[in-house]
Protein backbone atom coordinates (compact mmCIF):
# COMPACT_ATOMS: atom_id res chain seq x y z
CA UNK A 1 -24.32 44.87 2.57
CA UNK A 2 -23.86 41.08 3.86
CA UNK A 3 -21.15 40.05 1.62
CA UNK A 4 -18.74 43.07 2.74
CA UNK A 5 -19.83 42.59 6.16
CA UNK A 6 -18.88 39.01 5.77
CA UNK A 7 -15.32 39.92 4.55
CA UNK A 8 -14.47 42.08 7.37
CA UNK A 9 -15.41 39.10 9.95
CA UNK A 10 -13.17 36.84 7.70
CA UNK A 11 -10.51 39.49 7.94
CA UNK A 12 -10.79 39.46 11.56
CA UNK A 13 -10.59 35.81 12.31
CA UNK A 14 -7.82 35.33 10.22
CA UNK A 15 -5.75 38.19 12.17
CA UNK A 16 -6.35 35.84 15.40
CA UNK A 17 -4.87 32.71 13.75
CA UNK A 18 -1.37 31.53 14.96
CA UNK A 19 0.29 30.05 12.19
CA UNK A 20 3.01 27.87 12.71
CA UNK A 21 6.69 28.88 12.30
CA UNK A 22 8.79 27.58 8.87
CA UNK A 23 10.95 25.36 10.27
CA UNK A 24 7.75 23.61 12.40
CA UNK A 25 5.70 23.54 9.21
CA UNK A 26 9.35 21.83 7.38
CA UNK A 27 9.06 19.01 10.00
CA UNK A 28 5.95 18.09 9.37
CA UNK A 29 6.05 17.99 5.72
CA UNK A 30 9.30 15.66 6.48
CA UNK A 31 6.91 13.35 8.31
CA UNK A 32 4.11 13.25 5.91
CA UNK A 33 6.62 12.67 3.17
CA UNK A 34 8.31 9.85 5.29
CA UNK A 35 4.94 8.04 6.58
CA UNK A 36 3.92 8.02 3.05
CA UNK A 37 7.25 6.39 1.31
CA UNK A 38 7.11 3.34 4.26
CA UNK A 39 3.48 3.02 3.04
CA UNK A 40 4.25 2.68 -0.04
CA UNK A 41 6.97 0.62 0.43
CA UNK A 42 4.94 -1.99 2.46
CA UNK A 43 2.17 -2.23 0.26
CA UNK A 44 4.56 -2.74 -2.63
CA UNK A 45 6.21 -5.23 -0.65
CA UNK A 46 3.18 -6.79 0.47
CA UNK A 47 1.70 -6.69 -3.37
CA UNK A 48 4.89 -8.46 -4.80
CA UNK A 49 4.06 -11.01 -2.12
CA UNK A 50 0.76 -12.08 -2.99
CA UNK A 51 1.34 -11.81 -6.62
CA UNK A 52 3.95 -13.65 -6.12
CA UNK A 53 1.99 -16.62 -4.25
CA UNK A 54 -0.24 -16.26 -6.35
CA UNK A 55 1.55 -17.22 -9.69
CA UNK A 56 3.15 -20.06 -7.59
CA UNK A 57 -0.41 -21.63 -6.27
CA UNK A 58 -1.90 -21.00 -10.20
């Protein structure tokens, strides 16, 4: 049978995967989490800006 033959070979891999530790995985969920509130912050910034601009030129 493929499918179970399949399995076992996924089984396998997976045993040779290092995962990374808690506290490195913590970091970079503090950095994605970070990166993403500047981003937002600029582009809010920059939106108010041009809307902003805009209402003044119109």
């Amino acid at each position: 049978m493929k499918f179970f033959q399949f399995c076992k070979e996924c089984v396998a891999e997976l045993r040779k995967v290092v995962w990374p530790s808690r506290s490195h995985v913590l970091s970079s969920v503090g950095v994605v989490l970070v990166s993403t509130l500047v981003a937002a912050a600029v582009l809010g910034l920059l939106d108010w800006a041009f809307t902003t601009g805009l209402r003044f030129i119109f």
